[in-house]
Protein backbone atom coordinates (compact mmCIF):
# COMPACT_ATOMS: atom_id res chain seq x y z
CA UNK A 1 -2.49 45.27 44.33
CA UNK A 2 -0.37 42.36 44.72
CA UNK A 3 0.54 39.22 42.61
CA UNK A 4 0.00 35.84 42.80
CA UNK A 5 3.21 34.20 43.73
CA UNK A 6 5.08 30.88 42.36
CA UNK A 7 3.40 29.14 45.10
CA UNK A 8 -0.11 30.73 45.60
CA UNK A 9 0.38 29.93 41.86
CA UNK A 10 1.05 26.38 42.27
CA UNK A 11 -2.11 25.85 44.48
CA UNK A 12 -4.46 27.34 42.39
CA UNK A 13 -3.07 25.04 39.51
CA UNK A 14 -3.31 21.86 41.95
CA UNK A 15 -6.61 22.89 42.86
CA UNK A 16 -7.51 23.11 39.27
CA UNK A 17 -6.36 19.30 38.50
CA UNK A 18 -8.60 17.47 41.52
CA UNK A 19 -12.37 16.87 41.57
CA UNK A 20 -14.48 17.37 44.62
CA UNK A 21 -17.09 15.54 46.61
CA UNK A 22 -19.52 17.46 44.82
CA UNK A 23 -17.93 17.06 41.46
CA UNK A 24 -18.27 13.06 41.68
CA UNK A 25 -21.26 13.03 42.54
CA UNK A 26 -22.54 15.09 39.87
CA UNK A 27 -20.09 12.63 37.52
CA UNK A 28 -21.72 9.53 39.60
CA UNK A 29 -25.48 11.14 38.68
CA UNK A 30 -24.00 11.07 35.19
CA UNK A 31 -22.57 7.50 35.22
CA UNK A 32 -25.56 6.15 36.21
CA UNK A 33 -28.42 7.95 34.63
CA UNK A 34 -26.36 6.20 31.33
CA UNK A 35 -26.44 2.62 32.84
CA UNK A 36 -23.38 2.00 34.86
CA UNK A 37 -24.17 0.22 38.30
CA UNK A 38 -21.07 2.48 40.41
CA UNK A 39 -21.49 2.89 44.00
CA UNK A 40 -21.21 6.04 46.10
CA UNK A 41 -17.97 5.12 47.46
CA UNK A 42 -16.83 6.83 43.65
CA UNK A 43 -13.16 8.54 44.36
CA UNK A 44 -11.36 10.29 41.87
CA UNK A 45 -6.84 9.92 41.08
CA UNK A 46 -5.44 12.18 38.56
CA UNK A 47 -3.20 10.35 36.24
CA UNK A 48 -2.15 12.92 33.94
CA UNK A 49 -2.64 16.42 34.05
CA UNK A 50 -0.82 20.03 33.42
CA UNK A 51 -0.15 19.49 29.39
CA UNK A 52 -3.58 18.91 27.70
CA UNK A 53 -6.49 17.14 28.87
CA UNK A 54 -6.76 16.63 32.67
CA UNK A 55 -7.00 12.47 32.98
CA UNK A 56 -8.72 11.42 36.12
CA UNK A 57 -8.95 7.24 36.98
CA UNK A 58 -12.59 6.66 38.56
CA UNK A 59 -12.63 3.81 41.12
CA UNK A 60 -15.59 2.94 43.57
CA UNK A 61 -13.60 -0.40 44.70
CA UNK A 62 -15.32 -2.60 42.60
CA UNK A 63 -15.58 -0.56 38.92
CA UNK A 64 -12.89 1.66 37.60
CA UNK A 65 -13.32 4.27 34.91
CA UNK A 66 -11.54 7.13 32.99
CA UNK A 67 -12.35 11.11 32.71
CA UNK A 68 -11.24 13.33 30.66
CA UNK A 69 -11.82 17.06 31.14
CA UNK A 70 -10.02 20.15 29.75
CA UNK A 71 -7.74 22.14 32.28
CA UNK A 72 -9.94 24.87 33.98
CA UNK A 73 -8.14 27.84 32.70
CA UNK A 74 -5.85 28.65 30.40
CA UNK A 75 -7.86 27.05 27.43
CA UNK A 76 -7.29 27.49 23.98
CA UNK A 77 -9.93 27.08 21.32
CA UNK A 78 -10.33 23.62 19.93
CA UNK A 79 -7.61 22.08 21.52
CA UNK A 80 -9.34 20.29 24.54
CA UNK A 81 -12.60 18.80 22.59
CA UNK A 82 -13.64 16.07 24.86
CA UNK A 83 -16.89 15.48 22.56
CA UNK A 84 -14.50 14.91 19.77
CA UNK A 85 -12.85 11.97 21.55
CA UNK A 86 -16.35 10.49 22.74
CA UNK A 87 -17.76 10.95 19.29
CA UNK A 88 -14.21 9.40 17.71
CA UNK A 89 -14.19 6.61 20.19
CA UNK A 90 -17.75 5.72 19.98
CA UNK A 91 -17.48 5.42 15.99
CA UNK A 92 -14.10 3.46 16.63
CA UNK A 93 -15.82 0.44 19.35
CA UNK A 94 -15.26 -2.62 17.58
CA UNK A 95 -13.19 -1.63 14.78
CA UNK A 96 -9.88 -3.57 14.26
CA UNK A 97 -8.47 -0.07 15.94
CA UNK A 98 -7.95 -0.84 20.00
CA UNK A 99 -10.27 2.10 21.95
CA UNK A 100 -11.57 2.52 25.49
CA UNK A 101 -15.15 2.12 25.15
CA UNK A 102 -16.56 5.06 26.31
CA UNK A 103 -19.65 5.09 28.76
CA UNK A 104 -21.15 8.84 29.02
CA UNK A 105 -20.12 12.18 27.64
CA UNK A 106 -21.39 15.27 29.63
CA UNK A 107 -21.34 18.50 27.39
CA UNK A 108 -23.66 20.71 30.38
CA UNK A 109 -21.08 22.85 31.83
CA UNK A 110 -22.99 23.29 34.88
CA UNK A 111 -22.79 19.69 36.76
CA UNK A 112 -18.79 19.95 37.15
CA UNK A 113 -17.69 23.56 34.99
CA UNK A 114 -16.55 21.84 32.40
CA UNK A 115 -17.66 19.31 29.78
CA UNK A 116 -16.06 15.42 30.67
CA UNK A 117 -16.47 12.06 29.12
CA UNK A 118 -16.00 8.99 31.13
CA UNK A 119 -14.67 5.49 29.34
CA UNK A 120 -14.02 2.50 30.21
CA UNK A 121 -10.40 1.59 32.26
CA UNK A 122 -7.83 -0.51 30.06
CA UNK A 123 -5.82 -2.13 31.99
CA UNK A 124 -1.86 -2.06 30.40
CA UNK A 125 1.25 -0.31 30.62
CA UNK A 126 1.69 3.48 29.12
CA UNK A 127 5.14 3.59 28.41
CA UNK A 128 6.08 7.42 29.06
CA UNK A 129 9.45 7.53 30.07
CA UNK A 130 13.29 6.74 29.42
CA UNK A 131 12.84 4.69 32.37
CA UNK A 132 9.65 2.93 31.72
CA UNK A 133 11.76 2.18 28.54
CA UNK A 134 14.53 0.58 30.53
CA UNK A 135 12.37 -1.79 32.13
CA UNK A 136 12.00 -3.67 28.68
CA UNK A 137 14.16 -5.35 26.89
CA UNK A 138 15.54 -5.05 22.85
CA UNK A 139 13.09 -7.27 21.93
CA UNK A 140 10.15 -5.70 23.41
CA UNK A 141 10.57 -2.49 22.52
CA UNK A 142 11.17 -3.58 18.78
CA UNK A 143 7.81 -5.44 18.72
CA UNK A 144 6.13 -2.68 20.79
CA UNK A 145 7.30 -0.32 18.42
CA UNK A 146 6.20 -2.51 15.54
CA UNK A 147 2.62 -2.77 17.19
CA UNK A 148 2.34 1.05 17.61
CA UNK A 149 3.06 1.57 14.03
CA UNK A 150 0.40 -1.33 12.55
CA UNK A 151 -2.29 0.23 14.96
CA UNK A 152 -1.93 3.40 13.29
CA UNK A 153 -1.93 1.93 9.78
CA UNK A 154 -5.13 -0.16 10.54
CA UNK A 155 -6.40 3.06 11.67
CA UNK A 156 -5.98 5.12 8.28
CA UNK A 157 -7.53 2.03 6.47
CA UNK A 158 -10.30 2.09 8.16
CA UNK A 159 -13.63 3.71 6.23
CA UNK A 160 -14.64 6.72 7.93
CA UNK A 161 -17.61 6.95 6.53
CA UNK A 162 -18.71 3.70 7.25
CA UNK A 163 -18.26 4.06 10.95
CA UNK A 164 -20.57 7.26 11.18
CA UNK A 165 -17.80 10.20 10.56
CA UNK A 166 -18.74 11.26 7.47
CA UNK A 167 -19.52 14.51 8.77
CA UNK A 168 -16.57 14.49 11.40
CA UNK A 169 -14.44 16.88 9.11
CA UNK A 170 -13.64 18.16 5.84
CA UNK A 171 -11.86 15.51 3.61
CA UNK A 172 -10.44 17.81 1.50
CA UNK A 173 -7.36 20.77 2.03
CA UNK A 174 -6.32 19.21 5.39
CA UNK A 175 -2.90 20.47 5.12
CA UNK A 176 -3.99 24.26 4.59
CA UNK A 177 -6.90 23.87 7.11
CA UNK A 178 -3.90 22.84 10.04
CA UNK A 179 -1.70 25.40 8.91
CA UNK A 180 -4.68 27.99 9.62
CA UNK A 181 -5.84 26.61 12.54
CA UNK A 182 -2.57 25.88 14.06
CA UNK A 183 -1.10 29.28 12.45
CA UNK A 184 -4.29 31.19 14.54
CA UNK A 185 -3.34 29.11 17.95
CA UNK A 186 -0.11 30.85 17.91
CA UNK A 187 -1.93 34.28 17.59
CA UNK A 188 -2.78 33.48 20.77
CA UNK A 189 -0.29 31.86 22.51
CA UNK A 190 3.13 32.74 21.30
CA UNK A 191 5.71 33.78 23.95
CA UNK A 192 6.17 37.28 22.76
CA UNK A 193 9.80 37.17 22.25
CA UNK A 194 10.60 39.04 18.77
CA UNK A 195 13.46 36.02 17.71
CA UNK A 196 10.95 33.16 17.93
CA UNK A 197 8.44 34.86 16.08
CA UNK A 198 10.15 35.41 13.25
CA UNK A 199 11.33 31.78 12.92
CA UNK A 200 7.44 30.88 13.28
CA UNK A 201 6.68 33.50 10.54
CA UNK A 202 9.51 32.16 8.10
CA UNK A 203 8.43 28.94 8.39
CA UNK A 204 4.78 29.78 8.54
CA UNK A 205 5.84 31.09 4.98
CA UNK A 206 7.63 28.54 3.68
CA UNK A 207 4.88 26.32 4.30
CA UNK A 208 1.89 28.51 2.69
CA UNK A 209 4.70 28.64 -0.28
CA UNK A 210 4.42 24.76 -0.71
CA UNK A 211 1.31 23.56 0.12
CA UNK A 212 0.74 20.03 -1.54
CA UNK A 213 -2.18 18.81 -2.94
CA UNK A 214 -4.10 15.97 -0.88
CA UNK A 215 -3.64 12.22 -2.04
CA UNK A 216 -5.44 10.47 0.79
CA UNK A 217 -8.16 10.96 3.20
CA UNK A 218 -8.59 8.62 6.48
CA UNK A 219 -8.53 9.28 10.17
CA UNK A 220 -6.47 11.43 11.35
CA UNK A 221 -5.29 10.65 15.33
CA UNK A 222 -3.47 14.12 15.71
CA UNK A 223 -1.21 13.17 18.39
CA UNK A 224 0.04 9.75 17.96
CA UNK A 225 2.99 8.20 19.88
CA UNK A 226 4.06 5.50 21.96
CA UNK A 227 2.82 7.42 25.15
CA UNK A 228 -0.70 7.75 23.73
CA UNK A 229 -0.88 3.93 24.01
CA UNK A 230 -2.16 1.29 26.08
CA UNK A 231 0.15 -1.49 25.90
CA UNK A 232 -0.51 -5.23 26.75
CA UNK A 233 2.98 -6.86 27.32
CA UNK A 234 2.60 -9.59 29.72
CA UNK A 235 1.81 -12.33 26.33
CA UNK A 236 4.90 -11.75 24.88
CA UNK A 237 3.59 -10.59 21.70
CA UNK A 238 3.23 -7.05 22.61
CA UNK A 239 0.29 -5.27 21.21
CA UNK A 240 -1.81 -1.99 21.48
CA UNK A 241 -5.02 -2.25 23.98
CA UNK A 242 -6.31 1.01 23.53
CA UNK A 243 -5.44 4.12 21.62
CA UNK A 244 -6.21 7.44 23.75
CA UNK A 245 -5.96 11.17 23.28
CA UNK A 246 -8.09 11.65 20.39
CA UNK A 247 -9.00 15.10 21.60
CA UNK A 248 -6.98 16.49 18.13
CA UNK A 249 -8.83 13.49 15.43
CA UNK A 250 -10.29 14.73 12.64
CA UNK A 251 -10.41 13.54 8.93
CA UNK A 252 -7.66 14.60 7.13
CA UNK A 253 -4.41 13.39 5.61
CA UNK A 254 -2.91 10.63 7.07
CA UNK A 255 0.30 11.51 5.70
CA UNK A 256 0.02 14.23 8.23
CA UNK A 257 -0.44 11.50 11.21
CA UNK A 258 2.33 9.79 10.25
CA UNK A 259 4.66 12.71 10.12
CA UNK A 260 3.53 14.09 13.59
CA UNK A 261 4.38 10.42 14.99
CA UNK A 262 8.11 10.57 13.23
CA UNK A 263 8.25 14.58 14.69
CA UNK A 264 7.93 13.49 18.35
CA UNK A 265 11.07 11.83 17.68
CA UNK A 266 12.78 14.83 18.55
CA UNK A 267 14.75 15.32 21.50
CA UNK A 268 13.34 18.95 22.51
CA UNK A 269 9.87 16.87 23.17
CA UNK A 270 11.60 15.89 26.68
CA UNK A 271 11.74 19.32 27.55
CA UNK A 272 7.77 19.58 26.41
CA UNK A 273 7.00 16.46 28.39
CA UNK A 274 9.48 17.31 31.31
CA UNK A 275 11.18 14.08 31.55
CA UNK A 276 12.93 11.71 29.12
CA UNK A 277 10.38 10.94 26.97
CA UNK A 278 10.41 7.05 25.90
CA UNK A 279 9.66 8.29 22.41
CA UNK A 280 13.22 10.00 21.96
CA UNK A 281 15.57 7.66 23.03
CA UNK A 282 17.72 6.33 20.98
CA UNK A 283 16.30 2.68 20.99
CA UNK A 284 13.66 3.22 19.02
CA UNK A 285 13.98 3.68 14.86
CA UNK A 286 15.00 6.77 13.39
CA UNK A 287 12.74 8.88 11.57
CA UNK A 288 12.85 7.33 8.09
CA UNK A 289 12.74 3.79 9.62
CA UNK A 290 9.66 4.79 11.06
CA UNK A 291 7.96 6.19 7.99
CA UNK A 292 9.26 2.97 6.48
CA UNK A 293 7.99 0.77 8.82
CA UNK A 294 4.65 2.21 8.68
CA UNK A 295 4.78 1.85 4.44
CA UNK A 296 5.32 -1.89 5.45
CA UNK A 297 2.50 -2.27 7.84
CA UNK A 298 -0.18 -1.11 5.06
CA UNK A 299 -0.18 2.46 5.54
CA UNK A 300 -0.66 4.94 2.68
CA UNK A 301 2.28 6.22 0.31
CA UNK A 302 3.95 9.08 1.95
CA UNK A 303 3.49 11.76 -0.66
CA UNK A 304 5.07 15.18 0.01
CA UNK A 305 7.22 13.92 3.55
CA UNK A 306 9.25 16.84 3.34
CA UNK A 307 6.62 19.12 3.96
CA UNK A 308 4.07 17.01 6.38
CA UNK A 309 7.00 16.53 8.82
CA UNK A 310 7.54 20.75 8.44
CA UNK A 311 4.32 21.00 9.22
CA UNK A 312 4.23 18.54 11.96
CA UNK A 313 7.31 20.75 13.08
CA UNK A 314 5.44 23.64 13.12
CA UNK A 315 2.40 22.41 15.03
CA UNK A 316 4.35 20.20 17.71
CA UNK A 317 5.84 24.07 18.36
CA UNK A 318 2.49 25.52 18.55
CA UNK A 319 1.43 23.25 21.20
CA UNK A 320 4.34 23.44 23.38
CA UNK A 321 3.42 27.13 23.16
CA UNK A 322 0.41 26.58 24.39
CA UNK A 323 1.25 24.25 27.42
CA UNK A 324 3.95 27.07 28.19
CA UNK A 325 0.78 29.94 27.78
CA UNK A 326 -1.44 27.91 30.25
CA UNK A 327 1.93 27.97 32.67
CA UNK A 328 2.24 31.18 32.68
CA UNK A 329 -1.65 31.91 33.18
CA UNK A 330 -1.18 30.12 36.55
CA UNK A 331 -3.49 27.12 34.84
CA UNK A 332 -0.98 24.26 35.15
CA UNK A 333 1.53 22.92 37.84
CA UNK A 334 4.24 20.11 37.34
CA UNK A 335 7.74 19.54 36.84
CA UNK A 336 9.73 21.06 34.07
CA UNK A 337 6.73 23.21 32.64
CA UNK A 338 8.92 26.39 32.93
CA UNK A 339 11.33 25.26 30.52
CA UNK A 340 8.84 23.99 27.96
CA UNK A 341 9.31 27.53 26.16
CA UNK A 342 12.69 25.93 25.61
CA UNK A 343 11.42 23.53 23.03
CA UNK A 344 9.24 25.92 20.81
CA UNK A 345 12.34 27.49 18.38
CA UNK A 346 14.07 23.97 18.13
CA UNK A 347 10.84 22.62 16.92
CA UNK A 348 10.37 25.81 14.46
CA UNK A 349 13.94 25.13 13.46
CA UNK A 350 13.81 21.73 12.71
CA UNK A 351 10.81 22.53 10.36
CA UNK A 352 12.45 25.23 8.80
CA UNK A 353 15.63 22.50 7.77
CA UNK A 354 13.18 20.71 5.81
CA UNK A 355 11.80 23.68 3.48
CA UNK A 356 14.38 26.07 3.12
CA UNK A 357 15.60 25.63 -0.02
């Protein structure tokens, strides 16, 4: 028996991230059976793909559209719940939080192997990289940056019962519920070196060891930064036109959110993103600024920071397990994903400098 090699490995990953003519037009059957007049001339451009989610821009040369689908292999549970970001979306249409309206979610596996939803396509920038960075000035990013932070705070104010999520999580215990969750994700994915493990364990500990109690309940994005925005620039009053990714949303603590957000701060996330993330460089606000800023724009009182941004820590590590895991199972191609294993114990050990007493 022989192994798959880096390339044969590479094309079966590729393969993975494109949709066939068969594939649209089971989406097109979809599209239209909900309403949307899109022609048969559908084609389909991956924008993002390898890390999470694959993100596919729909076009038929009039229309254009967004899917999202999870990769095809290499899935771990709960972590790719398209539904979750219809359903989140769908509650979120008209709020005073920016969303892609979404048009169709399709949870039968059997018209492309996989459950998709397709939204509408914002048009704006996504500012991902250092260098999409450089091509704005001081005062851009600064209001940018300002924007990003008020959407989120208008997002935890917003009533989540009201909108129709009353049922869309537990209120209560958020912070134990993510350690679990995220503490059973690296059952499955950790790298299986005996040194990293024991820095997830120790912190893993710490954290059960201080568990706060719960001062406010909201919406809880899961994965908020400047690269999981739409920005409109051109007005030069920057602000947010959509908010994506919600595939992690739940209710919860939005203490939580906001920690997460100041987390991806740190400079091991270019090594999980495989470039120069935007959100590390050094022309945005440091941490505390951040938290501070968001205090200013209306957001809730960060109780307990020390241990939400451990936490965050701790699950930002988890994840770039995971993208590392779905690597190595052959599910994912791009650049830098075979140093994203890199990131996981600087991510542990930055969590463990803010418990260890």
């Amino acid at each position: 028996m022989t192994g798959d090699t880096p390339e044969s490995t590479g094309k079966k990953a590729a393969a993975a991230a494109t949709l066939s003519e068969a594939e649209l037009a089971a989406v097109r059957e979809r599209m239209v059976a909900a309403g949307v007049d899109v022609s048969e001339r559908l084609r389909a451009e991956l924008i993002a793909g390898g890390r999470s989610n694959l993100t596919f821009r729909l076009d038929d040369g009039v229309g254009s559209w967004v899917l999202r689908m999870p990769p095809r292999v290499g899935r771990t549970p709960s972590a790719h719940d398209v539904a979750r970001e219809h359903r989140v979306t769908s509650a979120l249409t008209g709020s005073d939080v920016p969303v892609a309206r979404p048009v169709v979610l399709c949870e039968d596996e059997s018209a492309i192997g996989l459950p998709f939803f397709v939204a509408e396509y914002v048009a704006g920038v996504t500012v991902r990289s250092d260098s999409d960075l450089a091509a704005l000035n001081d005062g851009t990013v600064d209001r940018s940056v300002r924007a990003i932070v008020a959407a989120l705070a208008a997002l935890h104010r917003v009533d989540h019962v009201a909108v129709g999520l009353g049922d869309f999580g537990r209120p209560d215990a958020y912070a134990a519920r993510q350690l679990r969750r995220w503490s059973g994700q690296w059952e499955i994915v950790q790298p299986g070196d005996r040194q990293v493990d024991g820095l997830a364990t120790e912190l893993r500990t710490h954290l059960e060891r201080l568990l706060p109690p719960q001062r406010s309940t909201g919406i809880v994005h899961g994965d908020y930064r400047i690269d999981n925005t739409i920005l409109e620039l051109g007005s030069g009053s920057p602000r947010v036109a959509a908010i994506v990714d919600w595939e992690l949303c739940t209710i919860g603590d939005p203490v939580a959110d906001v920690a997460m957000m100041c987390a991806y701060r740190h400079p091991a996330l270019d090594l999980v993103l495989g470039v120069r993330s935007a959100w590390t460089s050094d022309r945005l606000p440091k941490v505390g600024e951040l938290a501070a800023m968001y205090e200013a724009a209306g957001g809730v009182p960060l109780d307990h920071w020390e241990f939400h941004l451990a936490l965050a820590y701790y699950k930002i590590a988890v994840i770039a397990a995971g993208i590392d895991h779905r690597y190595r199972a052959g599910a994912s191609v791009g650049p830098g994903l075979d140093r994203v294993a890199e990131s996981v114990p600087r991510f542990l050990q930055a969590g463990l400098e803010m418990v260890r007493a």
